[in-house]
Protein backbone atom coordinates (compact mmCIF):
# COMPACT_ATOMS: atom_id res chain seq x y z
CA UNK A 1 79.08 114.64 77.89
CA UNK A 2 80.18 110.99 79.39
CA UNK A 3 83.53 110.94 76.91
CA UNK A 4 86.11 113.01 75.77
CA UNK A 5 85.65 113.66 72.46
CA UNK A 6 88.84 114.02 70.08
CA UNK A 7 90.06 117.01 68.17
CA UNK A 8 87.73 117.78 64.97
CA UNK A 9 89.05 120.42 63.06
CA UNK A 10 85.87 121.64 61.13
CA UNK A 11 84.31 125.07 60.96
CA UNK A 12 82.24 126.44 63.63
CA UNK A 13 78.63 125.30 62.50
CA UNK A 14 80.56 121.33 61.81
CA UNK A 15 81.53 121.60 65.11
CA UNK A 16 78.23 121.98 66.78
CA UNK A 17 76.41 119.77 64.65
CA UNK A 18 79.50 117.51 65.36
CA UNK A 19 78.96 117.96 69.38
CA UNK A 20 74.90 117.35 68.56
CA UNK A 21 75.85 114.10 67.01
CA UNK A 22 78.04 113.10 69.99
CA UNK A 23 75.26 113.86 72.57
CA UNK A 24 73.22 111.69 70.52
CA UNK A 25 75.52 108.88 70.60
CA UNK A 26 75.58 109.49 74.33
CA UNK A 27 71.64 109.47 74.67
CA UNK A 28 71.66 106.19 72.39
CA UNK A 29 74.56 104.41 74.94
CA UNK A 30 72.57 105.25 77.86
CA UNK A 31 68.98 103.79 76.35
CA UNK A 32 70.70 100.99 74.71
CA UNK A 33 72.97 99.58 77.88
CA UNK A 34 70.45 96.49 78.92
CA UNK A 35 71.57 95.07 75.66
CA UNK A 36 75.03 95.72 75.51
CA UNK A 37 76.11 95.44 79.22
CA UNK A 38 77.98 92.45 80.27
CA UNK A 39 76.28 90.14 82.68
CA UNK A 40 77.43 89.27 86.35
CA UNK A 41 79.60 86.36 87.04
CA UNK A 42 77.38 84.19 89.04
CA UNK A 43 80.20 83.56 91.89
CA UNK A 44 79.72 84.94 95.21
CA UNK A 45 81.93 88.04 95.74
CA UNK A 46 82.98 88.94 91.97
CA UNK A 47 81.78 92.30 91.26
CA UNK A 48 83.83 91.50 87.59
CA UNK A 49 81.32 91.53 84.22
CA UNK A 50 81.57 88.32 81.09
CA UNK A 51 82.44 90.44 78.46
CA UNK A 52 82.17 86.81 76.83
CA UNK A 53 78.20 86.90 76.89
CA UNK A 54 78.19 91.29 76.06
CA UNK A 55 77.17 92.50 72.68
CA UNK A 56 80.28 94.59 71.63
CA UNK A 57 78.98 98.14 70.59
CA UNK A 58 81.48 100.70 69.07
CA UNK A 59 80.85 104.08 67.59
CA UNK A 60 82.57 106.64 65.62
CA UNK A 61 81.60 109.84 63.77
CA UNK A 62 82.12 110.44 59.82
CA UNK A 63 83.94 113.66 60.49
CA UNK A 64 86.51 111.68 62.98
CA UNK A 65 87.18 109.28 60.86
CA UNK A 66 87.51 111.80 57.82
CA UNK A 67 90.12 113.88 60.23
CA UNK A 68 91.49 111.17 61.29
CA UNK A 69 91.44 107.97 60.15
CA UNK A 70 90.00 104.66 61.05
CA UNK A 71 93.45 103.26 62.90
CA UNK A 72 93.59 105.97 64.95
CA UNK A 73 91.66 106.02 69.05
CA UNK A 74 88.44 107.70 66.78
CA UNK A 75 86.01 104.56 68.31
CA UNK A 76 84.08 104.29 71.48
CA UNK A 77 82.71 101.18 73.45
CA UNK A 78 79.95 101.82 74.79
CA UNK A 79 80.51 101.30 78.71
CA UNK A 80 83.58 102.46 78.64
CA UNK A 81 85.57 105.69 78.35
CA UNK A 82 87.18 107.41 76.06
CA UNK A 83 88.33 106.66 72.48
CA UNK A 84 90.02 103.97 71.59
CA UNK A 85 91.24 102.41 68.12
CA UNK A 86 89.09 99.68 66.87
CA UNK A 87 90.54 96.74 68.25
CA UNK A 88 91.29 97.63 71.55
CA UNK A 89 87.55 99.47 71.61
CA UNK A 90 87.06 95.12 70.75
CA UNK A 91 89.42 93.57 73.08
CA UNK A 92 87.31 92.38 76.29
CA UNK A 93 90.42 92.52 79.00
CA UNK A 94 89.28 93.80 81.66
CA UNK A 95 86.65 91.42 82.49
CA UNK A 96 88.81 88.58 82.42
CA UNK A 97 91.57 90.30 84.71
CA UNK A 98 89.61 91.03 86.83
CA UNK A 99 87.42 88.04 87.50
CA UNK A 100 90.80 86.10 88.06
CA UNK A 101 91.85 88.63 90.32
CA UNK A 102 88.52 88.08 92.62
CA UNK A 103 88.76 84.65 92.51
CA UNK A 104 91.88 84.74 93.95
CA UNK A 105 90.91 86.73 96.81
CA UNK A 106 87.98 84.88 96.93
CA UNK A 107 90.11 81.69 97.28
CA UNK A 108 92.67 83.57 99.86
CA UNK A 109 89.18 84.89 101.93
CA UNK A 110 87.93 81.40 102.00
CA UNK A 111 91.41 79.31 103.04
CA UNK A 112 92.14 82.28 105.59
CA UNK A 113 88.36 81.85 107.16
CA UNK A 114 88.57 78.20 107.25
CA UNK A 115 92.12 78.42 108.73
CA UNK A 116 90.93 80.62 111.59
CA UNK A 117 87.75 78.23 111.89
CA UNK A 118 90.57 75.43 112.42
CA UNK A 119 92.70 77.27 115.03
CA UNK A 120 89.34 78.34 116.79
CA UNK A 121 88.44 74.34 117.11
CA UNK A 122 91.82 73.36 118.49
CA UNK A 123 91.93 71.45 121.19
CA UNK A 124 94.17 71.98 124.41
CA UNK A 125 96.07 69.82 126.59
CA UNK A 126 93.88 68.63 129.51
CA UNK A 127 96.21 69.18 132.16
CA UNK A 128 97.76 72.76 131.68
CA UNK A 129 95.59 74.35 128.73
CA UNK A 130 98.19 75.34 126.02
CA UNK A 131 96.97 74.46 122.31
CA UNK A 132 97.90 71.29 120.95
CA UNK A 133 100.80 70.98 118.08
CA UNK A 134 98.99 69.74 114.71
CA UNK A 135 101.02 66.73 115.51
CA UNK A 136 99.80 66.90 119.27
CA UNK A 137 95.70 67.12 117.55
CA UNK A 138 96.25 63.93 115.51
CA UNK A 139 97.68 62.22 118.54
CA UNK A 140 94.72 63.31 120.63
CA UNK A 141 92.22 61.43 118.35
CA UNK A 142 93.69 57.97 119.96
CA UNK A 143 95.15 59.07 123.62
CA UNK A 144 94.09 61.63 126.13
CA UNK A 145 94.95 65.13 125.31
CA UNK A 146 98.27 65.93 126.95
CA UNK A 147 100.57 68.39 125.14
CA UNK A 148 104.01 66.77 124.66
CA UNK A 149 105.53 68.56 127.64
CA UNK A 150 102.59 67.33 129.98
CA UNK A 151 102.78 63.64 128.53
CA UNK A 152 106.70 63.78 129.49
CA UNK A 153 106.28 64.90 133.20
């Protein structure tokens, strides 16, 4: 069975048909999930999926809710695990979360790449080699490329 399934109290032949029923569900999560599954983000490096466009599917038993009650964790998304109450088995957060988290490595990636690609294309002084200062670079772009030491002998 993909999920735990919570305490039912019934007799022996509920039970089973109880654990019958759950398979079921199982079987219908599993031939159901091109319709319910949330799409991919279409940014480059975000494995996170938009619960926004996803069809929210939830499922319970009769004899859970009977035993238990609708408020409590008797309801289960499908994708996910476990049982949950009904609104959290409704609350989308972890696609959210964790799109914003890959977009800021995503952004961190990108400005760490193109600082390396910067450093890589520094120029260096003409005369003894050493990497020019940022404010050595800019000065470069009108005079020769000395470094400051260089320009002062």
């Amino acid at each position: 069975m993909s999920w735990y399934a919570p305490a039912y109290g019934g007799d022996a032949v509920h039970a089973r048909d109880h654990q019958r029923l759950l398979r079921r569900l199982d079987e219908v999560e599993d031939g159901s999930a091109a319709y319910w599954s949330p799409r991919p983000y279409p940014f480059a490096g975000v494995t996170a999926g938009n619960y926004h466009l996803a069809l929210s599917v939830v499922a319970t038993t009769l004899q859970l809710l009977d035993t238990h009650g609708a408020g409590a964790p008797v309801w289960h998304r499908f994708g996910r695990r476990g049982w949950h109450t009904l609104t959290a088995a409704l609350d989308n957060p972890d696609g959210d979360r964790v799109l914003a988290v890959e977009c800021q490595a995503a952004a961190a990636s990108r400005r760490a790449r193109e600082q390396a690609e910067r450093e890589a294309s520094r120029p260096a002084c003409t005369r003894c080699s050493a990497k020019l200062t940022d404010a050595e670079w800019d000065r470069a772009r009108w005079d020769e490329r000395l470094c400051t030491s260089c320009q002062q002998e």
